[in-house]
Protein backbone atom coordinates (compact mmCIF):
# COMPACT_ATOMS: atom_id res chain seq x y z
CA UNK A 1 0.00 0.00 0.00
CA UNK A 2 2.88 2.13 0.80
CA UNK A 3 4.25 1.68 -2.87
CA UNK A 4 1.31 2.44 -4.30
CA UNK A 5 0.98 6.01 -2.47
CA UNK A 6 4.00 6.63 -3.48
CA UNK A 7 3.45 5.74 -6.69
CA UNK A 8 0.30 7.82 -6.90
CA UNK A 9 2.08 11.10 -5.15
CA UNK A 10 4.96 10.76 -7.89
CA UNK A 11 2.51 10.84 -10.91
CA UNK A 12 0.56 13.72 -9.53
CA UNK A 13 4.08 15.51 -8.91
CA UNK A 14 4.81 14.67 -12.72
CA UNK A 15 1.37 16.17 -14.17
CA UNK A 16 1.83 19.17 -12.67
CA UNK A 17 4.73 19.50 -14.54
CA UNK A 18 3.89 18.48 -17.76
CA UNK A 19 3.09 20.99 -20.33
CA UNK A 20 0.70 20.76 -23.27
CA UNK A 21 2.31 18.17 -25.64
CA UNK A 22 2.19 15.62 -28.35
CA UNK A 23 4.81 13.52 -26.81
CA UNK A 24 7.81 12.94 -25.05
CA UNK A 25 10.41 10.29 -25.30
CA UNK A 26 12.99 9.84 -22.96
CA UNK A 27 16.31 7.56 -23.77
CA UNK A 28 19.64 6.92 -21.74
CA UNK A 29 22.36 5.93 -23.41
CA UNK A 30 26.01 4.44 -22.23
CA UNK A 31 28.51 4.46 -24.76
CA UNK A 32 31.33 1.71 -24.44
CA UNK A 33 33.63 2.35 -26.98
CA UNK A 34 37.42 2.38 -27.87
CA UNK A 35 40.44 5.28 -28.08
CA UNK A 36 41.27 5.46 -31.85
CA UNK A 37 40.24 8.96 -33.09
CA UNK A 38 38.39 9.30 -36.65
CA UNK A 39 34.85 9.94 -37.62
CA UNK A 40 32.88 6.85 -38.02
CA UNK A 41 32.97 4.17 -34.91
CA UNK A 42 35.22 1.29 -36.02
CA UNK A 43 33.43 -1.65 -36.44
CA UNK A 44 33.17 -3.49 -33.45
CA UNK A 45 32.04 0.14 -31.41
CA UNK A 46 28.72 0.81 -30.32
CA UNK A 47 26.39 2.79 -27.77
CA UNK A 48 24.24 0.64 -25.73
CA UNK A 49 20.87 1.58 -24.51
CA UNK A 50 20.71 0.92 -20.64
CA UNK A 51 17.43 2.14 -19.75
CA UNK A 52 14.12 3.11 -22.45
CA UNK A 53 11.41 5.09 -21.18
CA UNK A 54 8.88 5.93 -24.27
CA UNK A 55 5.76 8.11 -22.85
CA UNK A 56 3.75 8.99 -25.64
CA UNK A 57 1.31 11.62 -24.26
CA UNK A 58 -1.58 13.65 -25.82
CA UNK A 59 -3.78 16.84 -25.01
CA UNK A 60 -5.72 19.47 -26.46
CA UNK A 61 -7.53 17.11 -29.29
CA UNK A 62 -4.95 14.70 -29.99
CA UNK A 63 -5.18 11.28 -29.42
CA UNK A 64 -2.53 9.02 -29.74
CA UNK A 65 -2.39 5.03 -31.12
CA UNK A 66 0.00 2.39 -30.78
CA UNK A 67 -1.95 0.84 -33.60
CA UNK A 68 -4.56 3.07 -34.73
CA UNK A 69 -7.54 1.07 -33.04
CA UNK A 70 -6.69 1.43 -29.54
CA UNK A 71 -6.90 5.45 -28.23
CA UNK A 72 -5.78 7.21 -25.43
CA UNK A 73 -3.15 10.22 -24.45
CA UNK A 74 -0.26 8.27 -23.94
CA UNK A 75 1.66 5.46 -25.39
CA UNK A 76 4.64 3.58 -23.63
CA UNK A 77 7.29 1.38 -24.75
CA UNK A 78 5.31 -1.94 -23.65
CA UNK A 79 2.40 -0.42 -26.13
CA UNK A 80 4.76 -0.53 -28.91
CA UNK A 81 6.27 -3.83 -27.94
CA UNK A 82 2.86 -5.11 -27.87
CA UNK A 83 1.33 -3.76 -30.95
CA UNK A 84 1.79 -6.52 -33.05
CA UNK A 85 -0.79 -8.23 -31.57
CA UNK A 86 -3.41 -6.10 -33.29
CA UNK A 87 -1.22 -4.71 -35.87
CA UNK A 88 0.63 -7.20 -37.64
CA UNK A 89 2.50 -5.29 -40.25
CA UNK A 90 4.27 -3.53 -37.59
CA UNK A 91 7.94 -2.87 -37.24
CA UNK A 92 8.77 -1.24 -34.05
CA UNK A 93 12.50 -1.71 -34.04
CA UNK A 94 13.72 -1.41 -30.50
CA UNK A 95 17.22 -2.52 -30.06
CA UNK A 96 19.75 -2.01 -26.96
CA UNK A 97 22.63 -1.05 -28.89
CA UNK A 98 23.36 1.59 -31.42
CA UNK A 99 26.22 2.71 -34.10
CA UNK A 100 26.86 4.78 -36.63
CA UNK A 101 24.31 4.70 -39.70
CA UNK A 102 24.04 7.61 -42.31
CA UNK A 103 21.31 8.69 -44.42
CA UNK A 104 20.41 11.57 -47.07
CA UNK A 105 16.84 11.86 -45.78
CA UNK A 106 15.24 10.01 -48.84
CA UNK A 107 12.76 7.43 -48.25
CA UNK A 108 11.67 4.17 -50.26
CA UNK A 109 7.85 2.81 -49.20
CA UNK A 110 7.54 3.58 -45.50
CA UNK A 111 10.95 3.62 -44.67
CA UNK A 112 13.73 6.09 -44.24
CA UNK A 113 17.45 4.79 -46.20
CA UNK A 114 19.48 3.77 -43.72
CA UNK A 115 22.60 3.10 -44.06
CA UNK A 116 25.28 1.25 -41.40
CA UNK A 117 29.02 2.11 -41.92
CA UNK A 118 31.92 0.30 -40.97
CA UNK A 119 35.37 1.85 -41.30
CA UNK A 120 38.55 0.33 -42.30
CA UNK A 121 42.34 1.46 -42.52
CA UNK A 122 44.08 0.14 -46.49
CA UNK A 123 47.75 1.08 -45.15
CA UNK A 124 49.16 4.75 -45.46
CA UNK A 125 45.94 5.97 -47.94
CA UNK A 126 43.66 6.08 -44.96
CA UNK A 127 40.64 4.76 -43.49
CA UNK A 128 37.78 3.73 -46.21
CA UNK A 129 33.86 3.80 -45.37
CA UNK A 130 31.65 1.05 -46.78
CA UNK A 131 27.92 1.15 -45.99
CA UNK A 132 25.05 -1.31 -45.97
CA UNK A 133 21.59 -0.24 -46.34
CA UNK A 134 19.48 -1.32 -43.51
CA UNK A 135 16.08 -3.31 -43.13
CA UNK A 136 13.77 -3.20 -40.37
CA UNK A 137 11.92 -5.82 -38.43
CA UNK A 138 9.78 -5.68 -35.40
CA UNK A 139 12.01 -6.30 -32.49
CA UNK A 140 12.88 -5.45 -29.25
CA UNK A 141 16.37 -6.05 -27.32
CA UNK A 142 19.69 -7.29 -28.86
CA UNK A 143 18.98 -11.06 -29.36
CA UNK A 144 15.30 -10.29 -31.48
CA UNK A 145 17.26 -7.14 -32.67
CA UNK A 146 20.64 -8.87 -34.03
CA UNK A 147 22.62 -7.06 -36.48
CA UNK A 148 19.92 -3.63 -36.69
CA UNK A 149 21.72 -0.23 -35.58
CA UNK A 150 18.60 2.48 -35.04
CA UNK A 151 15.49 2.81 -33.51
CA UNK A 152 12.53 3.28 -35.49
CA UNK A 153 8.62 2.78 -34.22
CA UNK A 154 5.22 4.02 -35.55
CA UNK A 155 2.54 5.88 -34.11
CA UNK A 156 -0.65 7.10 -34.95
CA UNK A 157 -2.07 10.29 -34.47
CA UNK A 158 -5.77 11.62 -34.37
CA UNK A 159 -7.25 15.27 -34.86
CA UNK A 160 -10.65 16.32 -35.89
CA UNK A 161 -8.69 19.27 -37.58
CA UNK A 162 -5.73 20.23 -39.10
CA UNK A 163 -3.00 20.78 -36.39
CA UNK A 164 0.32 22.76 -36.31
CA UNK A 165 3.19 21.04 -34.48
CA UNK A 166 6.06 22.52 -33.15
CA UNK A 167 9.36 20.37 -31.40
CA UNK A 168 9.16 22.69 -27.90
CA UNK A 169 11.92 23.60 -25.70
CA UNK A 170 11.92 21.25 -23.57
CA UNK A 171 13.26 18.87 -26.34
CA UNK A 172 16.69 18.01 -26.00
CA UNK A 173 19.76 15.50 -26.61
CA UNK A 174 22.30 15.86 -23.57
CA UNK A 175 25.18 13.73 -22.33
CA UNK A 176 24.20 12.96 -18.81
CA UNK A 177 27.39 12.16 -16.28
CA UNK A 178 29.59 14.91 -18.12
CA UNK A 179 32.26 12.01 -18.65
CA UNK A 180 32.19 12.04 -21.97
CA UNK A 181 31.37 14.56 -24.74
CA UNK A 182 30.60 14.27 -28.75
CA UNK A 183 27.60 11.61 -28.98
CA UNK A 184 25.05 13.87 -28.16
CA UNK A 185 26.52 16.37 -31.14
CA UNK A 186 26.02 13.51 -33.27
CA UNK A 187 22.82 12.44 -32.78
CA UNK A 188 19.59 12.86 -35.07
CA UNK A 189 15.86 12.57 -34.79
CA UNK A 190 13.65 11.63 -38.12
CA UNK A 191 10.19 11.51 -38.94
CA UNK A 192 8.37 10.26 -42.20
CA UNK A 193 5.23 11.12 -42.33
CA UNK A 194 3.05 7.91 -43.83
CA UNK A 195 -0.44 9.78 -44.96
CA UNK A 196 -3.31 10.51 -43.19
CA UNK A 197 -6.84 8.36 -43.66
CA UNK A 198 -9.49 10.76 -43.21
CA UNK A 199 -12.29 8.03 -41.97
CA UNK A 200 -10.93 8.76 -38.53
CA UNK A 201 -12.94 5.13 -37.12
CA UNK A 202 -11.03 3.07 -39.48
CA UNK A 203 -8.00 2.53 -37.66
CA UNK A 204 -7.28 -0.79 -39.33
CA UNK A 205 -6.92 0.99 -42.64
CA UNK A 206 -4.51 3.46 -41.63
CA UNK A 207 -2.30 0.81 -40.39
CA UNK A 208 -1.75 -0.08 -44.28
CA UNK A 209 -0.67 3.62 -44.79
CA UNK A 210 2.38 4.10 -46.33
CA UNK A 211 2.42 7.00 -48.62
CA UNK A 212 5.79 9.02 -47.74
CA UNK A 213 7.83 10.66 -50.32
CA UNK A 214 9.99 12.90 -47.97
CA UNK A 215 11.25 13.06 -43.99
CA UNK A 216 12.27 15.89 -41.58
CA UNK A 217 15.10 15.76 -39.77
CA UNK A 218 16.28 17.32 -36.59
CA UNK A 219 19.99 17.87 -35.67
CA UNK A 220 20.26 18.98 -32.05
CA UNK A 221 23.35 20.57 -30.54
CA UNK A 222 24.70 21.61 -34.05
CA UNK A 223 26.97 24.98 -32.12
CA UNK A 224 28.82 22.30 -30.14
CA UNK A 225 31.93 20.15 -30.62
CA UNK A 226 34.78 18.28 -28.64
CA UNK A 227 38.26 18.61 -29.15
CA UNK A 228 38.38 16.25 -31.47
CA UNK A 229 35.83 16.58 -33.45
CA UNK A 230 36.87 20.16 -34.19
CA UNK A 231 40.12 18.71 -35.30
CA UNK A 232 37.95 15.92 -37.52
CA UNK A 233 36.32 19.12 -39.29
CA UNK A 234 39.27 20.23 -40.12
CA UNK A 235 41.87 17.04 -41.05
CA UNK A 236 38.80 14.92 -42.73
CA UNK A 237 36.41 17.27 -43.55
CA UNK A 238 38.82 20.49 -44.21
CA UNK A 239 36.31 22.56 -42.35
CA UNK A 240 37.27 24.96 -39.93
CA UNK A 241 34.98 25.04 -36.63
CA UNK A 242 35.17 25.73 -32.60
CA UNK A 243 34.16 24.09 -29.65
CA UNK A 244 31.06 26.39 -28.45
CA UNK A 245 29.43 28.74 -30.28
CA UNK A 246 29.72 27.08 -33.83
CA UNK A 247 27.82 27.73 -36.53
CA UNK A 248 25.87 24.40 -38.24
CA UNK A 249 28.36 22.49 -40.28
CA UNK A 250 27.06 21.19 -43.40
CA UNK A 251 27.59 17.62 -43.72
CA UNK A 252 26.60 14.87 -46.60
CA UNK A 253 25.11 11.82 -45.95
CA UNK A 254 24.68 7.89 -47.38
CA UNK A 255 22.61 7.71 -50.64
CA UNK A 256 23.21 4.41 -51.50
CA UNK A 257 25.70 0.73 -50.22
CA UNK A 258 29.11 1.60 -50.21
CA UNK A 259 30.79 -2.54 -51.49
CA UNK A 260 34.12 -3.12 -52.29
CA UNK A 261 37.10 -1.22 -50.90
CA UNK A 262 34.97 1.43 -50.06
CA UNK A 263 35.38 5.43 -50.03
CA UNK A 264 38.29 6.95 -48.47
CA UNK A 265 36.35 8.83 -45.82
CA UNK A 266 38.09 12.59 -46.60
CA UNK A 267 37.02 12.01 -50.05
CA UNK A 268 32.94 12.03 -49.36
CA UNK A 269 32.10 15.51 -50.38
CA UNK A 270 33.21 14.91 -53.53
CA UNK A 271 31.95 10.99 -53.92
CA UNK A 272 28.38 9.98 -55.30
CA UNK A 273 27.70 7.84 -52.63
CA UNK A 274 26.89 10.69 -50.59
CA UNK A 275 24.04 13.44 -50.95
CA UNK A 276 23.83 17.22 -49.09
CA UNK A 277 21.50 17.13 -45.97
CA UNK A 278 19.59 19.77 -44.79
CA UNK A 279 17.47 19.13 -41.57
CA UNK A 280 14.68 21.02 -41.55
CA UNK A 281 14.73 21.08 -37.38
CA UNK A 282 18.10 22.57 -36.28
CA UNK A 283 18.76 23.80 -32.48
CA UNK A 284 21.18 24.71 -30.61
CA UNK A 285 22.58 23.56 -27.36
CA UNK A 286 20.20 24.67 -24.28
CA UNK A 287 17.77 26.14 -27.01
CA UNK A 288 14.60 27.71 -25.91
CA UNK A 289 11.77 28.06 -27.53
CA UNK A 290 9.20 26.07 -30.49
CA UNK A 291 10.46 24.99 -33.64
CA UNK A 292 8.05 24.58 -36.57
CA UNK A 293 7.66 20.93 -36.98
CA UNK A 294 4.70 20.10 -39.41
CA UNK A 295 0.71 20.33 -40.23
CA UNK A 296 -1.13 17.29 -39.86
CA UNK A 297 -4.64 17.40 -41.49
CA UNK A 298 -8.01 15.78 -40.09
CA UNK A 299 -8.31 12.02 -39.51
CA UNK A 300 -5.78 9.45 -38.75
CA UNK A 301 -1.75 10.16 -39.35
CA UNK A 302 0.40 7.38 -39.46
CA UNK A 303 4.05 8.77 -38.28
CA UNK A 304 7.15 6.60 -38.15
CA UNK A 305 9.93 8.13 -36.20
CA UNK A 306 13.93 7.37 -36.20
CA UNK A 307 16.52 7.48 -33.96
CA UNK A 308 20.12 7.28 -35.59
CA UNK A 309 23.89 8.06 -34.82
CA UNK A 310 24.35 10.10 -37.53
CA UNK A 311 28.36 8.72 -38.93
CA UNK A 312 28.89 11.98 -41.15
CA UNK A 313 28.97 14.02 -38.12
CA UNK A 314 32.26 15.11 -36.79
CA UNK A 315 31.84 14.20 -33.62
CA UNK A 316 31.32 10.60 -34.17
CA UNK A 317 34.16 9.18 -33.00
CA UNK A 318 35.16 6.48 -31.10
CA UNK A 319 36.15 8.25 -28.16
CA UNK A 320 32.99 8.93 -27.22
CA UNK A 321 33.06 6.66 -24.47
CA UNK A 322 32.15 5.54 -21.21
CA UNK A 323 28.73 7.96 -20.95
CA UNK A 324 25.13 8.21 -21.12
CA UNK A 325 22.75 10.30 -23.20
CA UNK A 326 19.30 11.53 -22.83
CA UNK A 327 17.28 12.01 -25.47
CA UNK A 328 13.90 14.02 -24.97
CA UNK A 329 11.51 15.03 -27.34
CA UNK A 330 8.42 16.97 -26.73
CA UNK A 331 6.23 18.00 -29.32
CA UNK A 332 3.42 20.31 -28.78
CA UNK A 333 0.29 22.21 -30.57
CA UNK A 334 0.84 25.50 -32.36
C-alpha cells in the first residue's frame, strides 16, 4: 500500500509539470567504446541503450495510437512492444545497442534509407567507409534485434482538424554524467510522415498507410563540438569550426551501399555515394523556444519516427566513451 501512495504522489508531482504536448520520449544511453580517433565508430564500437522510457502523451484534441484502433493520451514502450498483436504489419525496431548509420533523408515505401558504416584502414591511404543499407523488423532487445543499428517505431495520431506542431523547448539531446562529450553532437531525430486516412474510425486501414515521399530531420546541438571533433572538421572534412558557439556544419550523408574497398572517408564531399542534408529542425545547445515541426490534417496520421547516430557528423568518434545520453523530445500544438 505504501508503494502504491508513493506511486500515486509521484505521478501527480509529474502532471503538474507536464506541459501541453504531443509527446515525449525519454532515452539513456552508455557508450562503451574504444580510443582510436576518426569519424565513423570502427566496427566493433557501439552505444548501448541501458534504460528506455517511451511516454507517448496527448492533449488538447490529440489522441494518440500504438496501432490506430486502440486510443488514449499516452503510449509507452510496452504499447509498442505489444502492438503486433493487433497490428501485424508492424515494425517497431527497438534494439539495446546503437552505431553509426548515415542517411540523405530520402525514403523508399515507409521507410527512411538507412545506411550502417563500418570503417577500415588500407595502409598509409587512410581509413575507407563502406555502408550497408538497412532493413527493419519488429524487435525489441539485442537477441530479437541482431545485427539492426537504429530505432525506429510508428505511431498514430488523431485530430478532428488540421493541427500545427512545433518540437518545444523542452526537447533536448544531452550527455548525462559529463564524462564524456561528442555523442550527443552527433545524434539525429527523423520523422516520415506515412499519410493521413481521413475516416478517422477506421483505424485498421490506416495501419496499411504508407504514402511518404519525404522526412524531416532534426539535428540537435549543431553549435557544439569536442576537441576532437573540431580537429575531424578540419583534417577529414577540411572545415574549420570551434568548440562552443559554432555555426551548423554542413555535412553529406549515405545515398546508397558503399561494397568493395569502399570510399576513403576525406574524399565524401566529392563521392556519389553521398548526398547534401539539410534538416529542416536545427537547435542549438540549451535552445529555448518552439520549432516549426509540421501540419497534420483531419483524420488518422500514421508517423514513423527514427533514432540514428548520424556517422557523417564530426563528432562521431570512437572516443565517445564511457557515458550516457538523454534524449527528450516533446512535441506540442501550435
Amino acid at each position: 500500500m505504501a508503494i502504491d501512495k508513493r506511486r500515486k504522489e509521484y505521478k501527480e508531482k509529474r502532471k503538474k509539470r507536464r506541459k501541453i504536448a504531443l509527446f515525449v520520449i525519454l532515452l539513456l544511453l552508455t557508450a562503451v567504446l574504444g580510443t582510436v580517433t576518426y569519424a565513423w565508430f570502427s566496427a566493433n564500437m557501439k552505444l548501448t541503450i541501458d534504460t528506455m522510457d517511451i511516454n507517448v502523451e496527448t492533449m488538447a484534441g490529440i489522441q494518440v495510437s500504438a496501432n490506430g484502433i486502440n486510443w488514449s493520451n499516452t503510449i509507452t514502450k510496452d504499447d509498442l512492444i505489444n502492438a503486433i498483436k493487433t497490428y501485424p504489419s508492424a515494425t517497431n525496431q527497438l534494439p539495446e545497442t546503437l552505431s553509426g548509420c548515415s542517411t540523405d533523408g530520402s525514403v523508399s515505401g515507409k521507410t527512411m534509407n538507412m545506411y550502417h558504416g563500418n570503417t577500415r584502414l588500407h595502409g598509409e591511404e587512410g581509413y575507407f567507409l563502406t555502408a550497408t543499407k538497412q532493413t527493419e523488423i519488429n524487435c525489441v532487445g539485442d537477441e530479437q534485434c541482431s545485427g539492426k543499428h537504429y530505432i525506429a517505431f510508428d505511431i498514430f495520431l488523431l485530430v478532428n482538424e488540421s493541427a500545427n506542431l512545433v518540437v518545444t523547448g523542452e526537447s533536448h539531446v544531452h550527455n548525462k554524467n559529463n564524462k564524456v562529450e561528442g555523442g550527443e553532437n552527433s545524434a539525429r531525430v527523423g520523422f516520415v510522415n506515412l499519410g493521413t486516412l481521413a475516416d478517422t474510425s477506421n483505424g485498421s486501414a490506416a495501419q496499411y498507410l504508407a504514402n511518404a515521399s519525404s522526412s524531416i530531420i532534426w539535428e540537435p546541438n549543431y553549435d557544439t563540438h569536442t576537441e576532437n571533433g573540431v580537429k575531424n572538421a578540419q583534417s577529414i572534412y577540411g572545415l574549420t569550426t570551434s568548440q562552443t558557439g559554432a555555426a551548423r556544419l554542413p555535412y553529406k550523408g549515405v545515398n546508397s551501399e558503399i561494397t568493395g574497398k569502399g570510399v576513403l572517408i576525406s574524399a565524401t564531399d566529392s563521392s556519389p555515394y553521398f548526398s547534401t542534408v539539410n534538416p529542416q529542425i536545427t537547435t542549438t545547445k540549451g535552445f529555448s523556444g518552439d520549432q516549426d515541426f509540421t501540419t497534420i490534417t483531419r483524420g488518422i496520421t500514421k508517423m514513423r519516427i527514427y533514432f540514428w547516430l548520424e556517422g557523417q557528423d564530426v563528432d562521431l568518434e570512437n572516443k565517445v566513451s564511457g557515458g550516457e545520453l538523454e534524449f527528450k523530445l516533446e512535441i506540442a500544438i501550435k
